[in-house]
Structures are given as structure tokens and as C-alpha cells.
N, C-alpha and C. Protein backbone atom coordinates (compact mmCIF):
# COMPACT_ATOMS: atom_id res chain seq x y z
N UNK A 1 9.12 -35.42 -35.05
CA UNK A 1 9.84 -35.35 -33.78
C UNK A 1 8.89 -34.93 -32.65
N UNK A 2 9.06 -35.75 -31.75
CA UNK A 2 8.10 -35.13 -30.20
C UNK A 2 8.91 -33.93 -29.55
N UNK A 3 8.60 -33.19 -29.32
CA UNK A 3 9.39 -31.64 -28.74
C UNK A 3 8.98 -31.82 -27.36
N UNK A 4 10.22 -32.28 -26.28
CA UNK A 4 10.13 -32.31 -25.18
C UNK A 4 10.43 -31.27 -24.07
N UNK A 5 11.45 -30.16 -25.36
CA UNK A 5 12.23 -29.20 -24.45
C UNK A 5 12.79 -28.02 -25.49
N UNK A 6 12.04 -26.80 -25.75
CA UNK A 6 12.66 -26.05 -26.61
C UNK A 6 13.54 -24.54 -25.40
N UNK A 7 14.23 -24.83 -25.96
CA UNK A 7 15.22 -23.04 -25.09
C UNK A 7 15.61 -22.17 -26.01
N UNK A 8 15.16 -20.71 -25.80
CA UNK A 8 16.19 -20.01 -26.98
C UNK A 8 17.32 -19.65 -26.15
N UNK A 9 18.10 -20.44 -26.69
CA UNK A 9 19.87 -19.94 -26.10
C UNK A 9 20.58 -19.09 -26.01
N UNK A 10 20.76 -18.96 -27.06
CA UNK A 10 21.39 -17.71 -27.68
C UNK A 10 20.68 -16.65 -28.62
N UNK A 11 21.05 -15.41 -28.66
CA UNK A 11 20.84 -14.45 -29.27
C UNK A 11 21.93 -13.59 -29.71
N UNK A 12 22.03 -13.91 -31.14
CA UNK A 12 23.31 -12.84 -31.78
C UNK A 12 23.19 -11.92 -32.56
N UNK A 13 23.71 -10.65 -32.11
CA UNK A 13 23.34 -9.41 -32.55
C UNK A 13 24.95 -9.33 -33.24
N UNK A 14 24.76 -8.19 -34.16
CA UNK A 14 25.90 -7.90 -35.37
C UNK A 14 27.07 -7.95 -34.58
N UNK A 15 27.41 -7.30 -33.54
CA UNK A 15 28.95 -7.97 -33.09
C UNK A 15 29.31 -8.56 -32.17
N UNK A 16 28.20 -9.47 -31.73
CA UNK A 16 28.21 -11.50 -31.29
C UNK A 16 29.34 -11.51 -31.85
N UNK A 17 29.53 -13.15 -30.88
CA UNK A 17 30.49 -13.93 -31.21
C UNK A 17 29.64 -15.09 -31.53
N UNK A 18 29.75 -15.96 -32.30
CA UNK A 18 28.76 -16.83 -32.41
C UNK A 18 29.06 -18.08 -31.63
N UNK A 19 27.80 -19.02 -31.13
CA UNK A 19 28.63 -19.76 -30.00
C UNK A 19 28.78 -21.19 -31.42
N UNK A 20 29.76 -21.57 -29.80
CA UNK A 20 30.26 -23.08 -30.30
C UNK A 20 29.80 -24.31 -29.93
N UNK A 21 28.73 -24.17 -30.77
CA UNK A 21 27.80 -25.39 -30.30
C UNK A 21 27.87 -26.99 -30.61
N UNK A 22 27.87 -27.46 -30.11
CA UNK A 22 28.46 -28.85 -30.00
C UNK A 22 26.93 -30.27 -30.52
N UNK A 23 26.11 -29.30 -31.03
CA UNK A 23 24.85 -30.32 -31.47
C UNK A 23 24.96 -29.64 -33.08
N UNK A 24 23.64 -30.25 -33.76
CA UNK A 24 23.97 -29.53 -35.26
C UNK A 24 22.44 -28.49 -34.94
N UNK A 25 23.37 -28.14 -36.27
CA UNK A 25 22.50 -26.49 -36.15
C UNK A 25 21.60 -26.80 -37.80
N UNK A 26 20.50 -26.38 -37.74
CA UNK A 26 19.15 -26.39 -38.84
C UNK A 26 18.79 -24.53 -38.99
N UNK A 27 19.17 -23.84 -40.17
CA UNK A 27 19.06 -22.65 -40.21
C UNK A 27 17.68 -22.53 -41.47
N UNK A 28 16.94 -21.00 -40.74
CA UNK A 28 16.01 -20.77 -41.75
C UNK A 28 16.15 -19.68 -42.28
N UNK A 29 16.06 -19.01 -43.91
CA UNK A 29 16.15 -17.86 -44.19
C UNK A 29 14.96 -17.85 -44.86
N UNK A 30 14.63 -15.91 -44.80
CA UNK A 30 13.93 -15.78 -45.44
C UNK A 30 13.53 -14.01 -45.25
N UNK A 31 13.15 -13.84 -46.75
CA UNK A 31 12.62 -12.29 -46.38
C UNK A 31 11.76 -12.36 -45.45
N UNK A 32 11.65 -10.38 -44.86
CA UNK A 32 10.96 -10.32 -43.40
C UNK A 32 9.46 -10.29 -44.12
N UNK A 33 8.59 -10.83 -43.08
CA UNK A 33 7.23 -10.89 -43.11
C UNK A 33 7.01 -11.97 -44.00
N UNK A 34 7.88 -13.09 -44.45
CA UNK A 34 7.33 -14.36 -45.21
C UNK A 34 6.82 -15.59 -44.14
N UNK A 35 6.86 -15.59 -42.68
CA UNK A 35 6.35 -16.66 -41.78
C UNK A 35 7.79 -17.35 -41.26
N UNK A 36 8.88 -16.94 -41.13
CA UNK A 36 9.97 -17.14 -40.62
C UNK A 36 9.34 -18.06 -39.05
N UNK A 37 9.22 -16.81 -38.55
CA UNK A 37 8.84 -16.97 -37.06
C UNK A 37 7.58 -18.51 -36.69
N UNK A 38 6.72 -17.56 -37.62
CA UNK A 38 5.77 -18.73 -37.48
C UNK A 38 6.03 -19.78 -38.21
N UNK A 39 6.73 -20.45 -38.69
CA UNK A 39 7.40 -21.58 -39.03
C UNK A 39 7.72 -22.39 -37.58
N UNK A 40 9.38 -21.62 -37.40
CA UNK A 40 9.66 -21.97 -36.47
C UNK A 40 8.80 -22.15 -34.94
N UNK A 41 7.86 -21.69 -34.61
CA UNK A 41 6.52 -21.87 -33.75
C UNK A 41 6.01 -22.94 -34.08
N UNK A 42 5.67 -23.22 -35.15
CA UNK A 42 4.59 -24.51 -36.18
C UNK A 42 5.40 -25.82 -35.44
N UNK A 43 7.05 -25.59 -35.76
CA UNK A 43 7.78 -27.23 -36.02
C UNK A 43 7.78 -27.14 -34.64
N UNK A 44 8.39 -25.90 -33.03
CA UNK A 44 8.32 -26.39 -32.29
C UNK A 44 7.37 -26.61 -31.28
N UNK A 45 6.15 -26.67 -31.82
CA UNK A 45 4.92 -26.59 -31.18
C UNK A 45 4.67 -25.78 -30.20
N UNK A 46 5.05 -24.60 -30.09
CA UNK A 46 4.92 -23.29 -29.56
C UNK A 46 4.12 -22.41 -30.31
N UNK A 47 2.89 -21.46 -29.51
CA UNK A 47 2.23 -20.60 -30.17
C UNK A 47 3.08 -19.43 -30.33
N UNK A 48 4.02 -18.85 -29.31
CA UNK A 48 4.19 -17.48 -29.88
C UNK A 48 5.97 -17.26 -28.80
N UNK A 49 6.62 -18.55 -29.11
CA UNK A 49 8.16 -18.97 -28.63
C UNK A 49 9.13 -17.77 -29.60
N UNK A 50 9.02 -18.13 -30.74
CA UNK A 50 9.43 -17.21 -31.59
C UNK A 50 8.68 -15.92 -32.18
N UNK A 51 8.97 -15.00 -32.07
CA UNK A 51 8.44 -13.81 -31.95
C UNK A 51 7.59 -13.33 -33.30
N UNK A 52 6.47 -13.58 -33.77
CA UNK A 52 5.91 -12.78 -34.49
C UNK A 52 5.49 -11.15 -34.81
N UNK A 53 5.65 -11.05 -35.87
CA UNK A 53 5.24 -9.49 -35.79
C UNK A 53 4.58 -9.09 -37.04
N UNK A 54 3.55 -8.40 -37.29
CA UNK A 54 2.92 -7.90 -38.37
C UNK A 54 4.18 -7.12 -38.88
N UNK A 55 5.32 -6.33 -38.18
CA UNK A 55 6.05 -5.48 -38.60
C UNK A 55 7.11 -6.10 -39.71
N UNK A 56 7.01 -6.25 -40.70
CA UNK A 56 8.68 -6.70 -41.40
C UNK A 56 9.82 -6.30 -40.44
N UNK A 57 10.80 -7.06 -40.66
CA UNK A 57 12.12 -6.69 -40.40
C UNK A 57 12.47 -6.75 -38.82
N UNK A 58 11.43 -7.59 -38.32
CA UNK A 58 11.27 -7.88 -36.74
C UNK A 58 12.21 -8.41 -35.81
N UNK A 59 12.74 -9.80 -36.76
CA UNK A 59 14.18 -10.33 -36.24
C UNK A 59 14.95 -9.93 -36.74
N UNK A 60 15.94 -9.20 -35.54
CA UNK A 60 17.32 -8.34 -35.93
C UNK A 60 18.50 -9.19 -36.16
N UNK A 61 18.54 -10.23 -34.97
CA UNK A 61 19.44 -11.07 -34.51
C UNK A 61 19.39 -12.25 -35.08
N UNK A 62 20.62 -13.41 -34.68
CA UNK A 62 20.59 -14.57 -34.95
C UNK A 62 19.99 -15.32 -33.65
N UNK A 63 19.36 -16.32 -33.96
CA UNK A 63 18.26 -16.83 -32.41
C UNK A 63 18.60 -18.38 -32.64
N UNK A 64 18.85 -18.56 -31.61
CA UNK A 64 19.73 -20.23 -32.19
C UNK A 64 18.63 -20.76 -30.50
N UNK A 65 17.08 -21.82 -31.01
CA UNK A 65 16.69 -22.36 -30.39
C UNK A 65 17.05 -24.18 -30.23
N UNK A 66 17.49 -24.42 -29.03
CA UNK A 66 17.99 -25.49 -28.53
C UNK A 66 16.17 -26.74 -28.17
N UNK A 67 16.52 -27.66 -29.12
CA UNK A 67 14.99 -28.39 -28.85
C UNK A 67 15.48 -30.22 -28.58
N UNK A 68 15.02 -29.98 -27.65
CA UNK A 68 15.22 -31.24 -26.75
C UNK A 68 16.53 -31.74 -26.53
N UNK A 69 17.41 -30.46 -26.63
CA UNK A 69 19.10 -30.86 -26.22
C UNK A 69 19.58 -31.58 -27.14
N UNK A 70 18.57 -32.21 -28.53
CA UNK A 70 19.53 -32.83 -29.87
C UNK A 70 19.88 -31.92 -30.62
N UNK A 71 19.37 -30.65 -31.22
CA UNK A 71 19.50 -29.84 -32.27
C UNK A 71 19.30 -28.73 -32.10
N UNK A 72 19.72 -27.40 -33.23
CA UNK A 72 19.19 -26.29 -32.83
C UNK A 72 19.04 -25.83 -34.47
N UNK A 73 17.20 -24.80 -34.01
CA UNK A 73 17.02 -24.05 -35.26
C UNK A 73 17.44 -22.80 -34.87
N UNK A 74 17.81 -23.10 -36.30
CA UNK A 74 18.57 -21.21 -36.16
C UNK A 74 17.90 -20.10 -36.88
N UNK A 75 17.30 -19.08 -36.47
CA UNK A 75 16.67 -17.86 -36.68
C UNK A 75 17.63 -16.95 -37.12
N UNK A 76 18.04 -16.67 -39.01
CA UNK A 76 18.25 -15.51 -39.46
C UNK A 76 17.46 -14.64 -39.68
N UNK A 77 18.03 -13.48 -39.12
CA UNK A 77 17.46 -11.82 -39.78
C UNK A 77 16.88 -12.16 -41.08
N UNK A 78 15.40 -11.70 -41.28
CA UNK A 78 14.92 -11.72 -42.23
C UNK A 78 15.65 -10.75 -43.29
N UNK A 79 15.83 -10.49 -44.54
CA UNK A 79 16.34 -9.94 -45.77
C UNK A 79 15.17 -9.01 -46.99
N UNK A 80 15.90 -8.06 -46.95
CA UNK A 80 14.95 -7.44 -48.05
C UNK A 80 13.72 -6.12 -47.52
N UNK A 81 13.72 -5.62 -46.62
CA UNK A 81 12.92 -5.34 -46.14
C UNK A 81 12.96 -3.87 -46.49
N UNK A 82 12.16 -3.27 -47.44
CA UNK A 82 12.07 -1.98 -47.86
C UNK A 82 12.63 -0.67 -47.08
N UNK A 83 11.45 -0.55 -45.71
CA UNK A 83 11.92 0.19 -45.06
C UNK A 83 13.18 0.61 -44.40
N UNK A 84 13.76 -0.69 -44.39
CA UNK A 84 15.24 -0.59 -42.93
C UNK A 84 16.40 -0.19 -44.33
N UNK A 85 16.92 0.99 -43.76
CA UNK A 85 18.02 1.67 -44.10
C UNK A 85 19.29 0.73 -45.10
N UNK A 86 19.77 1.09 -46.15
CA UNK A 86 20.75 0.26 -46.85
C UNK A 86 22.15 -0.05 -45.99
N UNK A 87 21.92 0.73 -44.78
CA UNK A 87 23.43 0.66 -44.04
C UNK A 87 23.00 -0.84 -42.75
N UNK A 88 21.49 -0.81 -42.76
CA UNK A 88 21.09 -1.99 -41.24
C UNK A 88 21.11 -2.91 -42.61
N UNK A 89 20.64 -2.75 -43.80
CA UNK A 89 20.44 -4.41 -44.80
C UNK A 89 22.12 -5.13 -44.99
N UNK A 90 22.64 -4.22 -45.12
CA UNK A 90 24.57 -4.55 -45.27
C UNK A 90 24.68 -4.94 -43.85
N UNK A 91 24.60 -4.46 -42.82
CA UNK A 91 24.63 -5.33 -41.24
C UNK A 91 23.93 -6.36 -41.44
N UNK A 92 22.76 -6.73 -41.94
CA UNK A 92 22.49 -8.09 -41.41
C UNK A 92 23.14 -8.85 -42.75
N UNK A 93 22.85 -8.32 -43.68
CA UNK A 93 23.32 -9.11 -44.95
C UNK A 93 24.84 -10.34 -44.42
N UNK A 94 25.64 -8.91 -43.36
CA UNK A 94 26.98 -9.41 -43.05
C UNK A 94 26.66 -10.85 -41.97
N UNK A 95 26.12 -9.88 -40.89
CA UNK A 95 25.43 -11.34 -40.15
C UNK A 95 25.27 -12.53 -40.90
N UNK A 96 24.21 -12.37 -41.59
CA UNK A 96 23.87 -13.80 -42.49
C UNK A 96 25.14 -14.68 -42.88
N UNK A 97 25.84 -13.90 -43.35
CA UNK A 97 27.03 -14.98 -44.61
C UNK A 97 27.75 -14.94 -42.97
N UNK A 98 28.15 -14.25 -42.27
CA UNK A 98 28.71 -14.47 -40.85
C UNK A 98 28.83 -16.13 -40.42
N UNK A 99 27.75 -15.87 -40.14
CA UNK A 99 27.52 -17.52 -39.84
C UNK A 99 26.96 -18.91 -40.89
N UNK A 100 26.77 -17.99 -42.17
CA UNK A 100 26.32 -18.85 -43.18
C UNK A 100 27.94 -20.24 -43.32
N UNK A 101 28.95 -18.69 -43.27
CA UNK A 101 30.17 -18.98 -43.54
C UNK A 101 30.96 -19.58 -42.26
N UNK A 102 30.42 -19.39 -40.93
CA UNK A 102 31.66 -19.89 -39.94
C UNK A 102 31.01 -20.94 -38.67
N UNK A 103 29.30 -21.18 -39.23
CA UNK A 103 29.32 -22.19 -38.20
C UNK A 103 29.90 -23.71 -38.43
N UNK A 104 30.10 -23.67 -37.56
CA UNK A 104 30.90 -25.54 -38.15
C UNK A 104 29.77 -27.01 -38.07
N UNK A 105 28.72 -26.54 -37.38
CA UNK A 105 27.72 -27.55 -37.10
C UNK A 105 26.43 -27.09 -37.92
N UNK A 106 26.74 -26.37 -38.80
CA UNK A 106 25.57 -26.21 -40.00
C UNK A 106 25.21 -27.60 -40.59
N UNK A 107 23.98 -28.00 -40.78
CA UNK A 107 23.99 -28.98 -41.44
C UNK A 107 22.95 -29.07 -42.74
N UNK A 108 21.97 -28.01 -42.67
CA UNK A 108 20.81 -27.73 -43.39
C UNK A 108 20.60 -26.46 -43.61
N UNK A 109 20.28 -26.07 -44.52
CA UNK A 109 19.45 -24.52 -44.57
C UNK A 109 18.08 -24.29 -45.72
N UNK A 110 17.18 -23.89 -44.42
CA UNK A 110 15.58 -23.78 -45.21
C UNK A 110 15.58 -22.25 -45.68
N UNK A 111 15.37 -22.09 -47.07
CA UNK A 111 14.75 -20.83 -47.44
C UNK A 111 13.33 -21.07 -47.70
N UNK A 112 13.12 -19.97 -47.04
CA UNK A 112 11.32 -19.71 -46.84
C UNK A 112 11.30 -18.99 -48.38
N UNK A 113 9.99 -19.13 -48.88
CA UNK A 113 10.07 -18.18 -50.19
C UNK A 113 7.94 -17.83 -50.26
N UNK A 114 7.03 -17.41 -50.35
CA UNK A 114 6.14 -17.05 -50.65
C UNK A 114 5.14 -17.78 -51.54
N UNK A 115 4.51 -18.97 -51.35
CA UNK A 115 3.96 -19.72 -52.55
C UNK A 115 3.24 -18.87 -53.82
N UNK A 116 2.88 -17.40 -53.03
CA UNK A 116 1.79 -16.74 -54.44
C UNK A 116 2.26 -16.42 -55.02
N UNK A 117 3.73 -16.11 -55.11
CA UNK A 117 4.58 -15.05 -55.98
C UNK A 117 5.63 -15.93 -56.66
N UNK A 118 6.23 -15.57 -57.88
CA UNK A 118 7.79 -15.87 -58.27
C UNK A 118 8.33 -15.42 -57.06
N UNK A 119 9.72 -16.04 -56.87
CA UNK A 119 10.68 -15.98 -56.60
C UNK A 119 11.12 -14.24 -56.74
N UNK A 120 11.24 -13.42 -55.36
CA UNK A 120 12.15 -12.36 -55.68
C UNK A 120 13.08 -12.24 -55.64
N UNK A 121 13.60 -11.08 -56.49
CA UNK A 121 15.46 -11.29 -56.73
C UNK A 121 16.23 -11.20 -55.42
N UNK A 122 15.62 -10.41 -54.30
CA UNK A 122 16.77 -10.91 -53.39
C UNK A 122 16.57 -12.68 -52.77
N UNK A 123 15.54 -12.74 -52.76
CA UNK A 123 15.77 -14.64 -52.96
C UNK A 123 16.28 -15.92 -53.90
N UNK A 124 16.20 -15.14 -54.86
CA UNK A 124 17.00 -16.13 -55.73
C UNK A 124 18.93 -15.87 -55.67
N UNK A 125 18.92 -14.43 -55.19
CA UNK A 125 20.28 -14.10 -54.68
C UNK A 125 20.57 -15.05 -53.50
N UNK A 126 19.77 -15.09 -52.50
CA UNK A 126 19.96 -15.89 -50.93
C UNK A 126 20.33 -17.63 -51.64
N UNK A 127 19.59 -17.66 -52.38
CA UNK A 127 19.34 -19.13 -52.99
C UNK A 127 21.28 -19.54 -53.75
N UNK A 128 21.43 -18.55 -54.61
CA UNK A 128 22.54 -19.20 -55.06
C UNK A 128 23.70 -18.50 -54.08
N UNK A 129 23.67 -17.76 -52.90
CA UNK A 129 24.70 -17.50 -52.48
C UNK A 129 24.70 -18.96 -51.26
N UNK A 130 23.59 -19.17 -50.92
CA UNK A 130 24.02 -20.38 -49.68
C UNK A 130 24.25 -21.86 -50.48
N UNK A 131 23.95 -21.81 -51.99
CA UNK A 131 24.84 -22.84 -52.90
C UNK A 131 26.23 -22.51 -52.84
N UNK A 132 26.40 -21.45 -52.87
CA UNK A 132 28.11 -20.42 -52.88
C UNK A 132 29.02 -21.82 -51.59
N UNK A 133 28.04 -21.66 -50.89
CA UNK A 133 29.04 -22.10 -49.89
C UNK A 133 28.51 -23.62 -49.45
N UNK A 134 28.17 -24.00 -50.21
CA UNK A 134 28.61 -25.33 -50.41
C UNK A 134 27.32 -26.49 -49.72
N UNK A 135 25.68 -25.60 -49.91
CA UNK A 135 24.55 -25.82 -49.69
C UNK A 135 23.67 -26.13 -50.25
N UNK A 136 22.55 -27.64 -50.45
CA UNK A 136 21.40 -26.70 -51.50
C UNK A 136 20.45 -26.59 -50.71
N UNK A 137 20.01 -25.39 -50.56
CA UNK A 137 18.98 -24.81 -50.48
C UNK A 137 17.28 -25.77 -50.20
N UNK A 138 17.18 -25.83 -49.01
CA UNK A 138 15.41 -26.60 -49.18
C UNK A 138 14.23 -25.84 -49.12
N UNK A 139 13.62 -25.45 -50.33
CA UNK A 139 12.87 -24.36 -50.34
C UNK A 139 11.32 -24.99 -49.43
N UNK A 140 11.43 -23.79 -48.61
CA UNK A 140 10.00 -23.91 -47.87
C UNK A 140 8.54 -22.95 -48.65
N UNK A 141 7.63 -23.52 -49.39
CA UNK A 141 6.60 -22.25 -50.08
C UNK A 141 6.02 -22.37 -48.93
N UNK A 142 6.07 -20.38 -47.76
CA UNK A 142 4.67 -20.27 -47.53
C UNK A 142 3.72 -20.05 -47.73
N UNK A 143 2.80 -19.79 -46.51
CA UNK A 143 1.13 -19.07 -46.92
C UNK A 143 0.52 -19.93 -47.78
N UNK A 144 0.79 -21.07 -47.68
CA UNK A 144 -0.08 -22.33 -48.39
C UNK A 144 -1.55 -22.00 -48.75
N UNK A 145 -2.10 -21.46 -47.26
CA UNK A 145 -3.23 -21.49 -47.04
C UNK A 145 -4.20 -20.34 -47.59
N UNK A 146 -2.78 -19.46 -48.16
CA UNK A 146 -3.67 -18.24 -49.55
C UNK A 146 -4.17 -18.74 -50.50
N UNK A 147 -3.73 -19.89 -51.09
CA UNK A 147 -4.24 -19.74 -52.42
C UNK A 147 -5.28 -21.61 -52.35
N UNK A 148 -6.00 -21.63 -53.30
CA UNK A 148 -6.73 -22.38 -53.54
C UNK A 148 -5.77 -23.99 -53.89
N UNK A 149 -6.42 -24.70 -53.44
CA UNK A 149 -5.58 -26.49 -53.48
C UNK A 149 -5.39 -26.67 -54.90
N UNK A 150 -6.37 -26.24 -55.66
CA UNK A 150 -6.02 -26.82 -57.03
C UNK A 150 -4.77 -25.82 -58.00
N UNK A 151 -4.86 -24.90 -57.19
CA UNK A 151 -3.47 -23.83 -57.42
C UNK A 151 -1.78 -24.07 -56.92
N UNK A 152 -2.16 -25.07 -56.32
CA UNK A 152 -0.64 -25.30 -55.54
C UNK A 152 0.19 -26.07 -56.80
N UNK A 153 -0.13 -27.14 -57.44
CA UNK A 153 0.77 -27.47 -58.29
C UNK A 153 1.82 -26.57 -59.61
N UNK A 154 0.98 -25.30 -60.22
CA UNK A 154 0.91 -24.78 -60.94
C UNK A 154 2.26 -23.42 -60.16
N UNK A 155 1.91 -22.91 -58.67
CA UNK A 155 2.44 -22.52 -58.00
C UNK A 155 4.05 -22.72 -57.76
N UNK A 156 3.77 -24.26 -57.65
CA UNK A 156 5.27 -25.01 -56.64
C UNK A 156 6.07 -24.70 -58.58
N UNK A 157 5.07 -25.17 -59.69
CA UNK A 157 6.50 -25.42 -60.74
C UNK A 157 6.83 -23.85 -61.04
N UNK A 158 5.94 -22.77 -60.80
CA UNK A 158 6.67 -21.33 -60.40
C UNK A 158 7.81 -21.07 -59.95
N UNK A 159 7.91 -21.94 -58.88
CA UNK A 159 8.81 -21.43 -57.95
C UNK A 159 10.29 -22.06 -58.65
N UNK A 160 9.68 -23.34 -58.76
CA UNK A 160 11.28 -24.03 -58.87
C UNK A 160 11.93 -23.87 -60.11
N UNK A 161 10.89 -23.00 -61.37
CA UNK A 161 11.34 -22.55 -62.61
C UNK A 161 12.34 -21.27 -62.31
N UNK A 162 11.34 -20.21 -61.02
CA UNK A 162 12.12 -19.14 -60.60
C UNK A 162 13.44 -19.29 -60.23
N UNK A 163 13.43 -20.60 -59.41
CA UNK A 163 14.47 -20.64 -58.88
C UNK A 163 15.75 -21.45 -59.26
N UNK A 164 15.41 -21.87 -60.54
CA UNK A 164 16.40 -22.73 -61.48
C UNK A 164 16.39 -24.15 -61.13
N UNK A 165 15.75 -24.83 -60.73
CA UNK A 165 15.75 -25.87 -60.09
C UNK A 165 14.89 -27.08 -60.13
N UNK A 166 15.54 -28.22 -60.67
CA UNK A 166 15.08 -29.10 -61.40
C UNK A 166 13.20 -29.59 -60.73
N UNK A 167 12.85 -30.25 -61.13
CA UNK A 167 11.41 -30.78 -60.71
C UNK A 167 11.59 -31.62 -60.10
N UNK A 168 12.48 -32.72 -59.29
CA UNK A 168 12.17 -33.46 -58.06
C UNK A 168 13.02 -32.85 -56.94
N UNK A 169 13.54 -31.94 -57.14
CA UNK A 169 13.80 -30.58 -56.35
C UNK A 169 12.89 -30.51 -55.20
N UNK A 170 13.45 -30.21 -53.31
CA UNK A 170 12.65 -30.80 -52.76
C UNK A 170 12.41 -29.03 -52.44
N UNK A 171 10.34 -29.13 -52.87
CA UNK A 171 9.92 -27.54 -52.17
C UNK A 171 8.93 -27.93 -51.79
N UNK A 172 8.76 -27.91 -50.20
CA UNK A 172 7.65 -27.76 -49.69
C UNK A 172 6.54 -27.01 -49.15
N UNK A 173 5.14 -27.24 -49.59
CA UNK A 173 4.36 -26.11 -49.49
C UNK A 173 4.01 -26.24 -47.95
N UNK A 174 3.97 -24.54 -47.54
CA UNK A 174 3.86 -24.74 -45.94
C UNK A 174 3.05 -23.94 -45.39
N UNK A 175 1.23 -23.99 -43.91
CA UNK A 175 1.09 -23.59 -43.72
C UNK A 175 1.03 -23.27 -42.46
N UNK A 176 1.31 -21.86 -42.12
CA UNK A 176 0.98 -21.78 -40.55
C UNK A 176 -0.21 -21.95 -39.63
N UNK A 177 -1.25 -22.01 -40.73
CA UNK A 177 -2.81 -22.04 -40.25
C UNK A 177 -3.11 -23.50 -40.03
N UNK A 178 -2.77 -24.42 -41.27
CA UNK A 178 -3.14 -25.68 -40.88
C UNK A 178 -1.70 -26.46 -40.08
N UNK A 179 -0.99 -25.99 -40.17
CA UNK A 179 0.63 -26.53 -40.07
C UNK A 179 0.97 -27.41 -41.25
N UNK A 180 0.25 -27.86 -42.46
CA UNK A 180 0.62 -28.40 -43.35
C UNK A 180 2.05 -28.56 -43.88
N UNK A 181 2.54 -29.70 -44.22
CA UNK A 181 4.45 -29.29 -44.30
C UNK A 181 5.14 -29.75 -43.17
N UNK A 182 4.67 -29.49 -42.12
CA UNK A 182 5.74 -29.11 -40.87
C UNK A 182 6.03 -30.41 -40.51
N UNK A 183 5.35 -32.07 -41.08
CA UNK A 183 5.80 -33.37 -41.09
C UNK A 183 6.72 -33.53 -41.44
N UNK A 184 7.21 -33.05 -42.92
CA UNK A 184 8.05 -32.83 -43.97
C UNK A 184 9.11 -32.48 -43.27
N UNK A 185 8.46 -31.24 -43.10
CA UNK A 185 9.82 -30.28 -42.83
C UNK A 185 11.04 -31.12 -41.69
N UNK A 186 10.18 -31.77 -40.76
CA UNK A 186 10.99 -32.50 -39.52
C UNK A 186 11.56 -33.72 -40.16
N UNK A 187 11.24 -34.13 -41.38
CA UNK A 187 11.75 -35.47 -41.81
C UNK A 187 12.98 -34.97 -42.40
N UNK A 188 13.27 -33.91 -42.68
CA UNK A 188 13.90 -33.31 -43.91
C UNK A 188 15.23 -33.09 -42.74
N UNK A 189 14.73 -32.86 -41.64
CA UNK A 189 15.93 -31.91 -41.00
C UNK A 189 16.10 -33.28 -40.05
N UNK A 190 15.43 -33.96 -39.36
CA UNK A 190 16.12 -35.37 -38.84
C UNK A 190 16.96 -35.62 -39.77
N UNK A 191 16.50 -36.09 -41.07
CA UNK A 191 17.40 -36.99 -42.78
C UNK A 191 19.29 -35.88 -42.31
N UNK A 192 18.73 -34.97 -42.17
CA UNK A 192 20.08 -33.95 -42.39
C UNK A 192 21.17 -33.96 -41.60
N UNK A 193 20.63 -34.57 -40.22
CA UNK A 193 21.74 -34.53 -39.33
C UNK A 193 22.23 -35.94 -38.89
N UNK A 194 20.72 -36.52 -39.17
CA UNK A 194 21.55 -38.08 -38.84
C UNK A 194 21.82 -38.89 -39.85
N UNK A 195 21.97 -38.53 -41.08
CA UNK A 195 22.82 -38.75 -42.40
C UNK A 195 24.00 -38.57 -42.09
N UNK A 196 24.66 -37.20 -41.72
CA UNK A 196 25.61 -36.77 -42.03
C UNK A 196 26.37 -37.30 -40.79
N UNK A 197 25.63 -37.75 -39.42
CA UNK A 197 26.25 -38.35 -38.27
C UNK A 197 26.68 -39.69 -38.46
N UNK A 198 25.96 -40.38 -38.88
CA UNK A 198 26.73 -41.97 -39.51
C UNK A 198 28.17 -41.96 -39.85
């Protein structure tokens, strides 16, 4: 996709109303500090649109960016984040299924997941709860650019063993350094909305 026009629109904090958006909506999850942000930077060709932070647990809110007036990615609160209190993880936790559960123009949802590691349990939780509601899951592996090329195959069948999920199962490896993926990723989320618009 050529990115002619990105806006962040909206911003929803725990007792938002969520808007009623009339284009389809492309959501990303993922624990804090997995490249959420810089994802979303990568696809809309922005260096620093979406907010990076060395800090985990950076995005509080839901961030619903409007790109070229066809679509919007949607920025969930990252999940899992050691430090932040069990009473802020149950607030966003709620957020999340909030809108997991009540946007009506959902059409996709990317979980980000870590290429070096298995699958952690609160991600394989995120994984079968946004199946819960009636999703599958397009796993994004970041940090591509940690591990060595001849390591990525060995990596990706990690993940999708972690994550129960057959082998032509679509997981793409993704980096923020080279932008590697981020072709993919736009084919994946065009396929999603103008499938379902026909």
C-alpha cells in the first residue's frame, strides 16, 4: 500500500467510549516491549508516528490510526508487563476484550510474538482468547533481525508448535531494522478487508 495520509484519531483510555468507525479496523496485539509500536511505524512509513519506548508497558490506551481515509490500525495496550500493578493488567486486560469484543468493523487481528523465544503463556492465552471470539490470530515473529538467517526456519516451527498451530499457518517473520515482513504484512491486511467487502 502507498501511505498517502496517516492520522491518529482517536485515543482510548479505560473509560472511552469506543468510536464508531465507519472504515475497517486492522488490530495489533502484543506484549509490551515486543515492537508493537515499531511495527506500526514500519507499515506506516513513519519514523517515530507511533510512540516508541525502551520502557515496557508504554501504550496505555487504544490508538486507532486512520491511513489514507481507507482503514485503521489499531494500537492495543501491550499485555504482560511485570512491573505494572495486577489491578492496571485487569484494566487493560478489560480494555483489550472491550473492543476485542464490541468493535463492529474488526476485520483482522495481528499478534506480535518474539521470534527468539517460545511462545509465552500470556500469549498463547491472547492467541486462543481472540480465537474465543471468533478470530484466527496472524502471528507476527519479531526482532527478525536478532537471530541469524539460517535460524529463522527452526525458530518460525517453534513458534507455531508453541502455539498449536498447523505448518501452513500464516507467521510472519518481522523486522524493524530491515522492515522485512512489512510487504506481507500489507498483503495480509488489504486480503482482510477487501475479502470480506465483496
Amino acid at each position: 500500500m502507498i501511505i498517502k495520509s496517516v492520522n491518529l484519531e482517536t485515543v482510548c483510555g479505560i473509560t472511552s467510549t469506543l468510536p464508531k468507525n465507519d472504515k475497517p479496523e486492522v488490530a495489533f496485539a502484543g506484549k509490551s516491549n515486543v515492537g508493537k509500536s515499531s511495527l506500526i511505524n514500519a507499515l506506516m512509513n513513519r519514523k517515530s508516528y507511533a510512540r516508541t519506548s525502551a520502557t515496557p508497558g508504554k501504550t496505555q490506551t487504544i490508538n486507532f490510526y486512520n491511513v489514507n481515509e481507507e482503514l485503521y490500525l489499531v494500537d492495543l495496550p501491550g499485555y504482560g508487563y511485570a512491573k505494572v500493578t495486577e489491578s492496571e493488567k485487569k484494566k487493560w486486560g478489560k480494555m483489550i476484550e472491550r473492543y476485542l469484543h464490541g468493535s463492529k468493523r474488526l476485520k483482522a487481528v495481528f499478534l506480535l510474538t518474539d521470534i527468539r523465544h517460545a511462545p509465552p503463556e500470556n500469549d498463547k492465552i491472547m492467541y486462543e482468547w481472540v480465537v474465543a471470539q471468533g478470530f484466527t490470530p496472524i502471528i507476527i515473529a519479531t526482532k527478525l533481525d536478532k537471530i541469524k538467517r539460517s535460524q529463522v526456519p527452526k525458530h518460525l516451527k517453534m513458534l507455531r508448535e508453541g502455539f498449536g498451530i498447523s505448518s501452513d499457518a500464516a507467521v510472519i517473520p518481522f523486522s524493524a531494522e530491515t522492515k522485512q515482513g512489512r510487504d506481507e504484512i500489507w498483503e495480509l491486511i488489504e486480503e482482510s478487508y477487501r475479502f470480506q467487502a465483496e
